[in-house]
N, C-alpha and C. Protein backbone atom coordinates (compact mmCIF):
# COMPACT_ATOMS: atom_id res chain seq x y z
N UNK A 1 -16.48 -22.64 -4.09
CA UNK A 1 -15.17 -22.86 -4.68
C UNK A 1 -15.33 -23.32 -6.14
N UNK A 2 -14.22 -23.17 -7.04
CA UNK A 2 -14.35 -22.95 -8.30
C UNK A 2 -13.10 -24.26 -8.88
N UNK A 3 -12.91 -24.88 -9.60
CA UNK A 3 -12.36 -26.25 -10.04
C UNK A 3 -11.58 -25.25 -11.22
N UNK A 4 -10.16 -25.42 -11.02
CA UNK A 4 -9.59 -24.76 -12.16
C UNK A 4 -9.60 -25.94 -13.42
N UNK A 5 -9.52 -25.59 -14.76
CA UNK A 5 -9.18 -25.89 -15.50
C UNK A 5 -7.95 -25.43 -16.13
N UNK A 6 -7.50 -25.79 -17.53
CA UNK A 6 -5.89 -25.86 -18.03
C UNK A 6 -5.63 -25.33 -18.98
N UNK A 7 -5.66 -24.67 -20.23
CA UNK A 7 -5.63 -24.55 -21.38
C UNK A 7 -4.01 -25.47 -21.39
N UNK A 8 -3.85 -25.60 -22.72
CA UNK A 8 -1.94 -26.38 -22.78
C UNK A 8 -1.30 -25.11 -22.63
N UNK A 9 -1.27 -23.54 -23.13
CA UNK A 9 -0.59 -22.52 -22.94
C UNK A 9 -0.51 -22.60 -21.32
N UNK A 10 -1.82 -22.09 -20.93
CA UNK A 10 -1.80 -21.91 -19.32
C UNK A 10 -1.46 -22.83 -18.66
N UNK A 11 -1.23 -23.79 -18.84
CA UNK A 11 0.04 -25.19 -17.88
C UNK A 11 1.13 -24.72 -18.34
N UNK A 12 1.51 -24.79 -19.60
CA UNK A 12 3.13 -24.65 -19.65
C UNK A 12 3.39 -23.06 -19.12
N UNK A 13 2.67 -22.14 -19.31
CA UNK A 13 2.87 -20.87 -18.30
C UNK A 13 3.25 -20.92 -16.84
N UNK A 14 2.17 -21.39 -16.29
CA UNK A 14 2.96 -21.89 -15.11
C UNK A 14 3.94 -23.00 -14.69
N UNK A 15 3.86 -23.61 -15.39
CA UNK A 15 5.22 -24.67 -15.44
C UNK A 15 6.56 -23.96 -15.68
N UNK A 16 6.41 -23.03 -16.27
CA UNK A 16 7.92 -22.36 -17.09
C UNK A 16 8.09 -21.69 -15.64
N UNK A 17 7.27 -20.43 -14.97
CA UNK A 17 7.43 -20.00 -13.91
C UNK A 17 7.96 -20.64 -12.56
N UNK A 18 6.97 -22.28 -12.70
CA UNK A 18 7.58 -22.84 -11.44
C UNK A 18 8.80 -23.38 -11.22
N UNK A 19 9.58 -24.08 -12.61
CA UNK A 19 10.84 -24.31 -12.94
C UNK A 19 11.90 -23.08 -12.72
N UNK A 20 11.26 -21.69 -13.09
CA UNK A 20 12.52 -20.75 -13.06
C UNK A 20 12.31 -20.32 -11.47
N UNK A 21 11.10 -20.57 -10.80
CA UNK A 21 11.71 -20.38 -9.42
C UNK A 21 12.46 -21.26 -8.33
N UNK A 22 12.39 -22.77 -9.17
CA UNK A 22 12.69 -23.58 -8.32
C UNK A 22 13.63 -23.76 -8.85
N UNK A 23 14.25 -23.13 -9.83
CA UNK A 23 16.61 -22.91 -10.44
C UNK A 23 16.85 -21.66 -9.35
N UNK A 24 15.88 -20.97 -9.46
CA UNK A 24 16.48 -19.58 -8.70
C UNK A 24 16.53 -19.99 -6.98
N UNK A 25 15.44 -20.61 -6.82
CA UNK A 25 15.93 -20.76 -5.46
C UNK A 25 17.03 -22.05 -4.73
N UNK A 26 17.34 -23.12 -5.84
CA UNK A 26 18.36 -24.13 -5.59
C UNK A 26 19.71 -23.17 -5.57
N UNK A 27 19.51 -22.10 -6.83
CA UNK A 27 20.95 -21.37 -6.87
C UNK A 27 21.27 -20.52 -5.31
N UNK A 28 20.06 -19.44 -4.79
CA UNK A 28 19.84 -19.04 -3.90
C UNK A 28 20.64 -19.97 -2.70
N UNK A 29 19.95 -21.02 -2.74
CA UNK A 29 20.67 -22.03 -1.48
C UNK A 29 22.06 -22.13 -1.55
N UNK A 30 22.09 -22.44 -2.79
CA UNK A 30 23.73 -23.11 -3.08
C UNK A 30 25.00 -21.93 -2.68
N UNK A 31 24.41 -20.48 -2.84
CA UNK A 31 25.10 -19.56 -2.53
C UNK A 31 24.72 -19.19 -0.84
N UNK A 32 23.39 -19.70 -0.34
CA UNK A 32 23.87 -19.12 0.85
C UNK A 32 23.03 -18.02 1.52
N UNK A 33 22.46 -17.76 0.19
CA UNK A 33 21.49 -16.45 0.40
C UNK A 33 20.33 -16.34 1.07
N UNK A 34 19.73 -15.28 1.75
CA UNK A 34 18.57 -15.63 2.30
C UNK A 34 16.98 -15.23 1.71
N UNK A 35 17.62 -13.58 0.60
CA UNK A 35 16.41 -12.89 0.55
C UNK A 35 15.92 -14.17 -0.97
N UNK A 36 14.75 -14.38 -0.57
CA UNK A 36 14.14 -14.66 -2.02
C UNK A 36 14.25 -14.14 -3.42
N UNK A 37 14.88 -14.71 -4.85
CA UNK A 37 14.84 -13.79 -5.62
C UNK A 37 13.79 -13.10 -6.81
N UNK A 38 13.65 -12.74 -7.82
CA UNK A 38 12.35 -12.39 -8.19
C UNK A 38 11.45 -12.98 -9.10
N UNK A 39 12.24 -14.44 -9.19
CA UNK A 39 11.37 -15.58 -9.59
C UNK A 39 10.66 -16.24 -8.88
N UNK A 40 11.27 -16.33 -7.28
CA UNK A 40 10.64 -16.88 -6.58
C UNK A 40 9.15 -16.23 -5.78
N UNK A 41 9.79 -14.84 -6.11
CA UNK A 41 8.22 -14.48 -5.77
C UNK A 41 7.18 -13.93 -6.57
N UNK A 42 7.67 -14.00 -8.01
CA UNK A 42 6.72 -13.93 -8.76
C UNK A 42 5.88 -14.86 -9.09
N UNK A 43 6.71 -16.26 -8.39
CA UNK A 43 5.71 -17.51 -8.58
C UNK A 43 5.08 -17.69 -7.33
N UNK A 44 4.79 -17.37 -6.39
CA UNK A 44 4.29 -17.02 -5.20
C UNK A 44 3.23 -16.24 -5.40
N UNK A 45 3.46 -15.07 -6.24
CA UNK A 45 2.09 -13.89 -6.40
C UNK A 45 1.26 -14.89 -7.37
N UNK A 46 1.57 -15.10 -8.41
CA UNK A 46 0.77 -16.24 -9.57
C UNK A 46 0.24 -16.95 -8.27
N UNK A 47 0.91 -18.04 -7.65
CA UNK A 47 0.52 -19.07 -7.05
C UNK A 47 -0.87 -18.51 -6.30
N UNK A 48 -0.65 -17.19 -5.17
CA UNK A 48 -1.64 -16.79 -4.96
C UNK A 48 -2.78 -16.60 -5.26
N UNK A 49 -2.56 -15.77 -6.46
CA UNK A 49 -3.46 -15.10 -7.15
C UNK A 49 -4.58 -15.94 -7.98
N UNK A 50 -4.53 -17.66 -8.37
CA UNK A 50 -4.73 -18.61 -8.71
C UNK A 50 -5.40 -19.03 -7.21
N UNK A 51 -4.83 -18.94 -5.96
CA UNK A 51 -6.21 -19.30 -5.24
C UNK A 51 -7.11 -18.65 -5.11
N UNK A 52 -7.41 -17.69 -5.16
CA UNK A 52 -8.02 -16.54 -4.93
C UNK A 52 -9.05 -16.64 -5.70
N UNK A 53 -8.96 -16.76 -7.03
CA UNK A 53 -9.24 -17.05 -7.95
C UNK A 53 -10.41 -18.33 -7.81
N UNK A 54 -9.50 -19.15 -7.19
CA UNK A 54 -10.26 -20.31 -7.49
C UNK A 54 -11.39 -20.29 -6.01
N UNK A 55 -11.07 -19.48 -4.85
CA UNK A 55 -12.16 -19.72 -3.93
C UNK A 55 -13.39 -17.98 -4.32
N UNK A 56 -12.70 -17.23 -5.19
CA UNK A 56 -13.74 -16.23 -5.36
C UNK A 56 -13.13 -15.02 -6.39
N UNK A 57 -13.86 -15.27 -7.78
CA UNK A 57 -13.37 -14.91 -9.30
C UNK A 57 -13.50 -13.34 -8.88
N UNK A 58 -14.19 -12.66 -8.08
CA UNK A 58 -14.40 -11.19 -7.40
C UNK A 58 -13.34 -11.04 -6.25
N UNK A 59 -12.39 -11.71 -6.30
CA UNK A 59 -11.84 -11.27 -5.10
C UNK A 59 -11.39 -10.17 -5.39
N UNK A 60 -11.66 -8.96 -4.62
CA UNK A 60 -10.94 -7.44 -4.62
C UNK A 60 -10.19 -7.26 -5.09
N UNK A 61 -9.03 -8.19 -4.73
CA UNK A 61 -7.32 -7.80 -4.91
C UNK A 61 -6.76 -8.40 -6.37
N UNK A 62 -7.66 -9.12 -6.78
CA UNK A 62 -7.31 -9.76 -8.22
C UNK A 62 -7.75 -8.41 -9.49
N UNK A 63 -8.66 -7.41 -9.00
CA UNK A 63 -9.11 -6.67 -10.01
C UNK A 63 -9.65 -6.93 -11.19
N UNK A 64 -10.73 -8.12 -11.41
CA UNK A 64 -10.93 -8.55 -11.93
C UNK A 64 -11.81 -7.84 -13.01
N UNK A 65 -11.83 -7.96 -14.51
CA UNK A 65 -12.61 -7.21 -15.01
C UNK A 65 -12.83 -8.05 -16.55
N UNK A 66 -13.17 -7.58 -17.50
CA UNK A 66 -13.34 -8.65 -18.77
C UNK A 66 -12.59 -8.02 -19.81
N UNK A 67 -11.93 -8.64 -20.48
CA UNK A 67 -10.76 -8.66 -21.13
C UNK A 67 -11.10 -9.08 -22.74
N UNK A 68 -11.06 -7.98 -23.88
CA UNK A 68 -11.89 -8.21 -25.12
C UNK A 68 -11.30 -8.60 -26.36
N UNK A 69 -9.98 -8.59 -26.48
CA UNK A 69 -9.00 -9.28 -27.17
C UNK A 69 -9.12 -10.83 -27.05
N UNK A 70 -9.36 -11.54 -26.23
CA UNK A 70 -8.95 -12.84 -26.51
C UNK A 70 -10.26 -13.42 -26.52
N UNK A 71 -10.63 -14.86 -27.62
CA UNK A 71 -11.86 -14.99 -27.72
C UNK A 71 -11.74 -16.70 -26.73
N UNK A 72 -13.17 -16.80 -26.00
CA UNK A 72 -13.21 -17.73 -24.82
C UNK A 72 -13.65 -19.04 -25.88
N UNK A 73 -12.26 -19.85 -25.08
CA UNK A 73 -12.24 -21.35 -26.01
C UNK A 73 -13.57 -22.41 -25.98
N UNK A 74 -14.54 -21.88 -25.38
CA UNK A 74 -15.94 -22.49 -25.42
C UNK A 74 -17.17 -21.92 -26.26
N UNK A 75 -17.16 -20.73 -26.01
CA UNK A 75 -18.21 -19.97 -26.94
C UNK A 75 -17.96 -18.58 -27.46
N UNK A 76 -18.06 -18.61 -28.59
CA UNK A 76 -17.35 -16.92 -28.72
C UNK A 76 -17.80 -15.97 -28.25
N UNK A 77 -19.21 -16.06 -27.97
CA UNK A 77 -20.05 -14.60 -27.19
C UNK A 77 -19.87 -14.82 -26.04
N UNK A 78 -19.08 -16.01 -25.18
CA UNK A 78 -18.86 -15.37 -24.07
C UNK A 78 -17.71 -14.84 -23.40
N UNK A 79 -17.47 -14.14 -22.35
CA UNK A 79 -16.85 -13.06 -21.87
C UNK A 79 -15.22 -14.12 -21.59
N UNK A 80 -14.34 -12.87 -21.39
CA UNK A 80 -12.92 -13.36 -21.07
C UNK A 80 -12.59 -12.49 -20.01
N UNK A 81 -11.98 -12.96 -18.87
CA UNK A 81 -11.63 -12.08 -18.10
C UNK A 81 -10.04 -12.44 -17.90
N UNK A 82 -9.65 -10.56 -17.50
CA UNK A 82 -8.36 -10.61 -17.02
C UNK A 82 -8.09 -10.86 -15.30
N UNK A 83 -7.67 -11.08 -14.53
CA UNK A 83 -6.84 -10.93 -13.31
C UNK A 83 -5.49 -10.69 -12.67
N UNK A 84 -5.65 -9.96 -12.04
CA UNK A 84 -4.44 -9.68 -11.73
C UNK A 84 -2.98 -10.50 -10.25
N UNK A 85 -2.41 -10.73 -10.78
CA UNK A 85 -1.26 -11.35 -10.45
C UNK A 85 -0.54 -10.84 -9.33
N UNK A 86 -0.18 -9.58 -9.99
CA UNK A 86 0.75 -8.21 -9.63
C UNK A 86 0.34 -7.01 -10.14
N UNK A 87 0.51 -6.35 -9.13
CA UNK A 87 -0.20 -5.14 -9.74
C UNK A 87 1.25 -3.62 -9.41
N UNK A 88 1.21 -2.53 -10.20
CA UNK A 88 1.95 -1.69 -9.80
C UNK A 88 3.51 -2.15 -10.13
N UNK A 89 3.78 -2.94 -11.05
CA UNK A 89 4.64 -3.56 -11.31
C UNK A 89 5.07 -3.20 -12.87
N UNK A 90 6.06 -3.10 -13.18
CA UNK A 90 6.50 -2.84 -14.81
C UNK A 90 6.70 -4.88 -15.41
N UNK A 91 5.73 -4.78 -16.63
CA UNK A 91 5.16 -6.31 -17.27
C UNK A 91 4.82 -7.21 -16.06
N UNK A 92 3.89 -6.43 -15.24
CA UNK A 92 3.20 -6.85 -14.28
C UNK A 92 2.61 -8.41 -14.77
N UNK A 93 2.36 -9.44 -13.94
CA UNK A 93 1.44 -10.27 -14.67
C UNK A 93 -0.12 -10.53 -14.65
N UNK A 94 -0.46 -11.09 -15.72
CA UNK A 94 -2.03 -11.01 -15.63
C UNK A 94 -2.32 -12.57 -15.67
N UNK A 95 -3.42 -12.99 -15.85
CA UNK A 95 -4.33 -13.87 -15.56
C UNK A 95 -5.44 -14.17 -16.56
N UNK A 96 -5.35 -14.68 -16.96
CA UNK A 96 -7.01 -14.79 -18.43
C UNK A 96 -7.80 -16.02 -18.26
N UNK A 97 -8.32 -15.65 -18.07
CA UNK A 97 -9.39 -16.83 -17.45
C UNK A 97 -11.33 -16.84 -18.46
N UNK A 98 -11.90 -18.02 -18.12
CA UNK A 98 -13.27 -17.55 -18.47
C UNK A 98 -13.74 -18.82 -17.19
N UNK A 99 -14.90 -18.68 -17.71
CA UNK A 99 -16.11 -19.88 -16.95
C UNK A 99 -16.05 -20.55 -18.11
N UNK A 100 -16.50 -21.98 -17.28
CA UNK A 100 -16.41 -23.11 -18.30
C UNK A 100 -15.30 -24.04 -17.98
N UNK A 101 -15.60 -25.18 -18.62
CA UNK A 101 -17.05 -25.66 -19.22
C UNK A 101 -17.83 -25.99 -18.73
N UNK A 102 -17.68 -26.74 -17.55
CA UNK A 102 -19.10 -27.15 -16.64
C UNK A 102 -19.07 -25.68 -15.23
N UNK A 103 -20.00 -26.52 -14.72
CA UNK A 103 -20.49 -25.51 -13.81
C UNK A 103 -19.44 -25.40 -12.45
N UNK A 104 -19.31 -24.41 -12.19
CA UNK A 104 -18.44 -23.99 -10.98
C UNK A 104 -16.99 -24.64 -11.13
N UNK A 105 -16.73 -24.05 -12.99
CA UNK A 105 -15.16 -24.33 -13.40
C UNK A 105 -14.88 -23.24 -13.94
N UNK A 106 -13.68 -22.69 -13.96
CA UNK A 106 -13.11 -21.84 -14.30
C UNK A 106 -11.44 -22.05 -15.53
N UNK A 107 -11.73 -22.24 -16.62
CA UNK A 107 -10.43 -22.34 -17.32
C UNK A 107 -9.32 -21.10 -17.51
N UNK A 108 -8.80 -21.46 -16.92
CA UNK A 108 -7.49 -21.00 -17.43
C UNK A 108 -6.80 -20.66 -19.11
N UNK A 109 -6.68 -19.50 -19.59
CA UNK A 109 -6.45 -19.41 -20.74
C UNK A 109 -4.50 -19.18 -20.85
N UNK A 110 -4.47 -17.90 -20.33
CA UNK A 110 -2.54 -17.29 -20.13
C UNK A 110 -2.45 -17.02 -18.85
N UNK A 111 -1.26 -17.20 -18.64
CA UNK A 111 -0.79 -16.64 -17.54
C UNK A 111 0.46 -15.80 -18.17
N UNK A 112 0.62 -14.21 -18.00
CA UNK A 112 1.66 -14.16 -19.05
C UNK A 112 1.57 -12.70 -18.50
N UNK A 113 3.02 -11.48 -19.04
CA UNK A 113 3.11 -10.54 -18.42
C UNK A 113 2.09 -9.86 -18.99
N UNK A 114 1.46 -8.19 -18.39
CA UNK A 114 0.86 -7.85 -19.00
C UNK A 114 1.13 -7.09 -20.27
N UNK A 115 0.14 -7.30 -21.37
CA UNK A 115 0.09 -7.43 -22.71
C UNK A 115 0.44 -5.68 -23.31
């Protein structure tokens, strides 16, 4: 298992997400409704996709691969990877992550639609 780390973007990323699912689903209640709406499960796929993540950076379903635009907030020669959130989705979301800083940590860079 892998110890997430935070960047300040990648907290308030998911913070913004977990707030708009937890308005969408108070509203949801307040009306009555049953189906979940698409905040709430887009913070569900994130939520997932963040364990997955954190018990195995290869998990299949994350599609994990290295991502060459963004430079890793520890060392510049090393690698950035993307993951996937949602997949098959229009501004699907992704995942940016590296290793680091210590051992068997993984920081968090964006969480954000894809680019």
């Amino acid at each position: 298992m892998f110890k997430l780390a935070w960047t300040p973007e990648a907290a308030q990323d998911f913070q913004d997400l977990e707030d708009a699912a937890k308005a969408a689903r108070a509203n949801r209640q307040k009306k009555k409704l049953t189906t979940s709406s698409k905040q709430e499960g887009l913070f569900k796929q994130v939520f997932e996709a963040l364990r997955k993540l954190e018990q195995n950076p290869r998990h299949p379903g994350l599609h994990t691969h290295e991502y060459r635009s963004l430079t890793n907030p520890y060392d510049k020669n090393a690698k950035v990877f993307e993951a996937y959130a949602q997949n098959r989705t229009p501004g699907a979301y992704r995942i940016f992550w590296c290793y680091g800083p210590g051992k068997q940590e993984i920081t968090l860079i964006a969480i954000t639609p894809h680019p």
